[in-house]
PDB file of N, CA and C in Angstrom:
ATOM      1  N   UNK A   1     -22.600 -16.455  -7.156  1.00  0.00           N
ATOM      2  CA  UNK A   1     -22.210 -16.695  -8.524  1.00  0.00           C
ATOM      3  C   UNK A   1     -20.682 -16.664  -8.607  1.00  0.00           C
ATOM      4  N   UNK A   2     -20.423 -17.864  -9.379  1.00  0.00           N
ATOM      5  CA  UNK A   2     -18.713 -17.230  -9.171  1.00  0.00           C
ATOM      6  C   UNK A   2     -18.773 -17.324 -11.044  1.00  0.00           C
ATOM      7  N   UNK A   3     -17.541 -16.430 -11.035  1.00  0.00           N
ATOM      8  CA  UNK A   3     -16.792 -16.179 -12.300  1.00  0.00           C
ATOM      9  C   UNK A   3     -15.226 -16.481 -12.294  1.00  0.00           C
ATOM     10  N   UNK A   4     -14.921 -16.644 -14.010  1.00  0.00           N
ATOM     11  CA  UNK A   4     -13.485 -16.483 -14.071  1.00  0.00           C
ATOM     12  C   UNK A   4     -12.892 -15.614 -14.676  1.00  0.00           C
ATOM     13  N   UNK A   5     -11.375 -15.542 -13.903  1.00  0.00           N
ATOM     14  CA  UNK A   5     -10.370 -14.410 -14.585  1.00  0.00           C
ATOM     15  C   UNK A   5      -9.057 -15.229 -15.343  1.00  0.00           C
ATOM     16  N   UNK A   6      -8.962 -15.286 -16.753  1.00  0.00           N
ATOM     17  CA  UNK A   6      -7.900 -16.062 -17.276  1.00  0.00           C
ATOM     18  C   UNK A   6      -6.579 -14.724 -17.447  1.00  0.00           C
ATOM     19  N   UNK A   7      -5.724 -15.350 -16.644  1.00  0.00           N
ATOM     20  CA  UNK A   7      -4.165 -14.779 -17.170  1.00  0.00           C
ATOM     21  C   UNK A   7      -3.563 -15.519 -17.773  1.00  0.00           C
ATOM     22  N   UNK A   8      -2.582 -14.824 -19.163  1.00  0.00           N
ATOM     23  CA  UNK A   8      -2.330 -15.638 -20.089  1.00  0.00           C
ATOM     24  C   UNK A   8      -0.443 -14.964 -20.318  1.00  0.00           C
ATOM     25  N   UNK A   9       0.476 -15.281 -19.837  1.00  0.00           N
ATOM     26  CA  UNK A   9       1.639 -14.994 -20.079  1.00  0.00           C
ATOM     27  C   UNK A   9       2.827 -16.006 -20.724  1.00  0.00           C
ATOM     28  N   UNK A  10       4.259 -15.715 -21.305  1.00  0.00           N
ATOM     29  CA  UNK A  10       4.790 -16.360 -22.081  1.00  0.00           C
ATOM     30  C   UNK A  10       5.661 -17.047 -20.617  1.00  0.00           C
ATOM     31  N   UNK A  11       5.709 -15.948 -19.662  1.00  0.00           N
ATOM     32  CA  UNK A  11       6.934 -16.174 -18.544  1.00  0.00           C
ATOM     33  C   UNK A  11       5.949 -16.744 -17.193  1.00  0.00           C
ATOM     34  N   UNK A  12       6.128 -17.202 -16.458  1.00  0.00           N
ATOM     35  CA  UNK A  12       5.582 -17.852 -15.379  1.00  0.00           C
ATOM     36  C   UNK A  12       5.418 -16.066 -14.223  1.00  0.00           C
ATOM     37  N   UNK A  13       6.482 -15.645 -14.361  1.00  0.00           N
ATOM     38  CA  UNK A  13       6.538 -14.376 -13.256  1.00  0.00           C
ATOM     39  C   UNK A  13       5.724 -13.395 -14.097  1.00  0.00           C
ATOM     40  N   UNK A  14       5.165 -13.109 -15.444  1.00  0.00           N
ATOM     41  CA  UNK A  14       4.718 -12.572 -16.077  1.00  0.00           C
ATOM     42  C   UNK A  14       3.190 -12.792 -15.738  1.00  0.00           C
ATOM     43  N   UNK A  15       2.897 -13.815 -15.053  1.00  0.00           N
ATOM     44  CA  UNK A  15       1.396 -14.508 -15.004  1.00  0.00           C
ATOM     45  C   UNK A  15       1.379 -13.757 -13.448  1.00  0.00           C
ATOM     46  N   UNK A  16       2.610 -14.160 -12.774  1.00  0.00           N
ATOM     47  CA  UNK A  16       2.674 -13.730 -11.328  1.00  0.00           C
ATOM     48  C   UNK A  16       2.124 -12.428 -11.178  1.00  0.00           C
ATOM     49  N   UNK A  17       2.830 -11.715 -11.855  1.00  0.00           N
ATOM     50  CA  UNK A  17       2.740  -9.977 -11.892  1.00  0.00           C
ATOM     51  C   UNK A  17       1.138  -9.113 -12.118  1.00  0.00           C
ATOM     52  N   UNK A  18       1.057  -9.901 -13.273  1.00  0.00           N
ATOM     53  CA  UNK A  18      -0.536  -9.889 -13.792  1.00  0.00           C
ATOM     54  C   UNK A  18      -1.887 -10.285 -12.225  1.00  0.00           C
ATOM     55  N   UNK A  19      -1.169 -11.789 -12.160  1.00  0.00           N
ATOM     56  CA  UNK A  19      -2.302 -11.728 -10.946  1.00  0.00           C
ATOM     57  C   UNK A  19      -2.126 -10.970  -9.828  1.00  0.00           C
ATOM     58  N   UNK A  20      -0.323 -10.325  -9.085  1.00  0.00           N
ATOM     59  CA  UNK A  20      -0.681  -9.842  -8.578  1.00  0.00           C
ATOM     60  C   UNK A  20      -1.748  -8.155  -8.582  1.00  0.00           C
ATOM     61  N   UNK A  21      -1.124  -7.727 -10.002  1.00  0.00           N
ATOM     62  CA  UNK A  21      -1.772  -6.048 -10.068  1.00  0.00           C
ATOM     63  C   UNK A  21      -3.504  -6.363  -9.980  1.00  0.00           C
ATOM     64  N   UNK A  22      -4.020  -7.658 -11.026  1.00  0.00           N
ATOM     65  CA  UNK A  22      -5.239  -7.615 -10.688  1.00  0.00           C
ATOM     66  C   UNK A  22      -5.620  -7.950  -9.166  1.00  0.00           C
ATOM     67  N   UNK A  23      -5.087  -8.445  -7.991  1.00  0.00           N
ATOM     68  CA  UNK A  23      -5.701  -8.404  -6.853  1.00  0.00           C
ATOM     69  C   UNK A  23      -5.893  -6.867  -5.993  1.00  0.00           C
ATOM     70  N   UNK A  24      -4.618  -6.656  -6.151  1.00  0.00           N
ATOM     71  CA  UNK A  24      -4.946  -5.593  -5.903  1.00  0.00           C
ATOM     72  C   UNK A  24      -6.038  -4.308  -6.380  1.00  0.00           C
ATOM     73  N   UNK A  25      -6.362  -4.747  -7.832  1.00  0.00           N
ATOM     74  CA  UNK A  25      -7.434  -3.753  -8.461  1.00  0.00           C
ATOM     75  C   UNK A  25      -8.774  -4.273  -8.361  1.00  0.00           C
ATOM     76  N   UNK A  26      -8.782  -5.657  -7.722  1.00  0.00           N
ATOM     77  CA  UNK A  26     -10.386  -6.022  -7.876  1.00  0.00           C
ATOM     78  C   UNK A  26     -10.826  -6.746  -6.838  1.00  0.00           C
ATOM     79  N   UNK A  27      -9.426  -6.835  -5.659  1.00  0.00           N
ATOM     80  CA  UNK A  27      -9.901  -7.637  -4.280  1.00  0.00           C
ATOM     81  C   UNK A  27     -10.674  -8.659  -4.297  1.00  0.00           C
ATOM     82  N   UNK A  28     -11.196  -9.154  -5.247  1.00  0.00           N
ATOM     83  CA  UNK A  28     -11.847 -10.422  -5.404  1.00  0.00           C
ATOM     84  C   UNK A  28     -11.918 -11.866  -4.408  1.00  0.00           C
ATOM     85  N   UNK A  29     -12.775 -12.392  -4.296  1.00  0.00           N
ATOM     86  CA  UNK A  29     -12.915 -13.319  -3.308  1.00  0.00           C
ATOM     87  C   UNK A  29     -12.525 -14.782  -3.815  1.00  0.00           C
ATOM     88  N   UNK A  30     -11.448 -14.918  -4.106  1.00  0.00           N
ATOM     89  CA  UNK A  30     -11.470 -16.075  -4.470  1.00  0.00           C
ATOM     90  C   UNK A  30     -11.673 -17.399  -4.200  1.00  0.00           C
ATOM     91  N   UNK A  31     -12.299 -17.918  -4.965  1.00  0.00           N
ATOM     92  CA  UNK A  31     -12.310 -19.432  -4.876  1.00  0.00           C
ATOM     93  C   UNK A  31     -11.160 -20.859  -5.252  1.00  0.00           C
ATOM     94  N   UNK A  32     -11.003 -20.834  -6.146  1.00  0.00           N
ATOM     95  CA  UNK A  32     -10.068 -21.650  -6.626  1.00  0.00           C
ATOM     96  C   UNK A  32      -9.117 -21.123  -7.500  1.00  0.00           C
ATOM     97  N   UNK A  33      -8.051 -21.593  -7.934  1.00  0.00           N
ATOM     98  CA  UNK A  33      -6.852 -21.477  -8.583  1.00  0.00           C
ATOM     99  C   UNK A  33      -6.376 -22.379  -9.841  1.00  0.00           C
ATOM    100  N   UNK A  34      -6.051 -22.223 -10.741  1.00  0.00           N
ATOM    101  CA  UNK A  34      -5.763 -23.412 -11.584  1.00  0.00           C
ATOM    102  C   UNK A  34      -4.628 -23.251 -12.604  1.00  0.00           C
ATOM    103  N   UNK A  35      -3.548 -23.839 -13.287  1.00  0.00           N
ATOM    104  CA  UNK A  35      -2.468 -23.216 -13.314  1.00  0.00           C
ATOM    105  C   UNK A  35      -2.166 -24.220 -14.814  1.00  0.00           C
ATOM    106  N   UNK A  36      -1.824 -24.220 -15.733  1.00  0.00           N
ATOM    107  CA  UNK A  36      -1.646 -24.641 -17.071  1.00  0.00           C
ATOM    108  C   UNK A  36      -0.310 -24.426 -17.496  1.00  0.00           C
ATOM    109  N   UNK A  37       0.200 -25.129 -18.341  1.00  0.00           N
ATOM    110  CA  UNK A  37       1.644 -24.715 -19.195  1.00  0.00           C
ATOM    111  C   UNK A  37       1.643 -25.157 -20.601  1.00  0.00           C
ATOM    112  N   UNK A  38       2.204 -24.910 -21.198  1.00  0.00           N
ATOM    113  CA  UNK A  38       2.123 -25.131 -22.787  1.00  0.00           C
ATOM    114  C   UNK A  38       3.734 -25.170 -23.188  1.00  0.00           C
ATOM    115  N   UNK A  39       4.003 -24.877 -24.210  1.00  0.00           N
ATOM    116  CA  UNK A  39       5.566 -24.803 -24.374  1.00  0.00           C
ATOM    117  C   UNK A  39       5.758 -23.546 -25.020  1.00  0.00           C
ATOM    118  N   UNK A  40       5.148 -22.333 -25.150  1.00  0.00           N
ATOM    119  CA  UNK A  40       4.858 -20.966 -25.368  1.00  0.00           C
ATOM    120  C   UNK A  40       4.215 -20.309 -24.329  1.00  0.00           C
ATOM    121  N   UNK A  41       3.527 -20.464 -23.454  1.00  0.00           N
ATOM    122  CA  UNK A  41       2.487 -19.911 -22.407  1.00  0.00           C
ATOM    123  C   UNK A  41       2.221 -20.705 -20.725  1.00  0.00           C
ATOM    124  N   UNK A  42       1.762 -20.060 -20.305  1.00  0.00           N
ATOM    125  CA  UNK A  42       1.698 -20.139 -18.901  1.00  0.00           C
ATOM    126  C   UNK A  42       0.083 -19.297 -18.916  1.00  0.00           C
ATOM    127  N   UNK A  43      -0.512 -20.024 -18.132  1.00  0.00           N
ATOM    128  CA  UNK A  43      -2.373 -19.688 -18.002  1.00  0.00           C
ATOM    129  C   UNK A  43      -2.856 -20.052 -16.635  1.00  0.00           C
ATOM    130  N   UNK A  44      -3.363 -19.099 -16.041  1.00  0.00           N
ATOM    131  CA  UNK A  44      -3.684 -19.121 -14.625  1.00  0.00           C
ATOM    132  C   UNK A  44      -5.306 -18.804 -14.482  1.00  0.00           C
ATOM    133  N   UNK A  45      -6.143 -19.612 -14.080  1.00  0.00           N
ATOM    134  CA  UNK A  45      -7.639 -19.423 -14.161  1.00  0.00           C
ATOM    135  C   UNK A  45      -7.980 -19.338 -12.588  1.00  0.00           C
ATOM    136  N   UNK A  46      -8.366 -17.701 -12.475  1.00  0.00           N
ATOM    137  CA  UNK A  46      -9.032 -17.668 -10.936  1.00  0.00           C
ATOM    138  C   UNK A  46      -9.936 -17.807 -10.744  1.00  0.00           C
ATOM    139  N   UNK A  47     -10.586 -18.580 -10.392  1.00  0.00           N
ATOM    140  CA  UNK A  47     -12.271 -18.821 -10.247  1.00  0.00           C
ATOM    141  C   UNK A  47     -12.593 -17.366  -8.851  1.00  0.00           C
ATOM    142  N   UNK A  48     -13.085 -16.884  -8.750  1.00  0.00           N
ATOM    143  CA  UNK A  48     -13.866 -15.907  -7.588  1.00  0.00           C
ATOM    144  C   UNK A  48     -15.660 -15.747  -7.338  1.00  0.00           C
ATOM    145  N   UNK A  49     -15.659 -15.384  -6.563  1.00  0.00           N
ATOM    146  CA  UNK A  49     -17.257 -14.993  -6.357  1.00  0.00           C
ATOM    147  C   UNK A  49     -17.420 -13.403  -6.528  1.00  0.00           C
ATOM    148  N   UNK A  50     -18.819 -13.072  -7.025  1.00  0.00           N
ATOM    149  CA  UNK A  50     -19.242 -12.111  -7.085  1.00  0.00           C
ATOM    150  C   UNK A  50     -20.211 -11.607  -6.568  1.00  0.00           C
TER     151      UNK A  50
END
C-alpha cells in the first residue's frame, strides 16, 4: 500500500528541512517524489510504502 506525505512551506529550504526531520522520524520507504510551486508556497508530495 503506498501513502502520501504533503509538505507545505512558503521557502523552498523550509520544505527541505521539514522533509528532512520527517525522514529521519519515520524512515519511510519511499517511492516517488513530486515537487509544486505557487507564488506563496512550495509543496512536496512523498509518495512511500507502508
Amino acid at each position: 500500500m503506498v501513502q502520501v506525505e504533503i509538505l507545505n512551506a512558503e521557502k523552498p529550504d523550509e520544505v527541505r528541512t521539514e522533509f528532512n526531520e520527517w525522514i529521519e522520524n519515520e524512515n519511510p520507504d519511499i517511492v516517488e517524489t513530486k515537487v509544486s510551486e505557487s507564488a506563496k508556497s512550495y509543496t512536496l508530495w512523498v509518495f512511500y510504502r507502508i
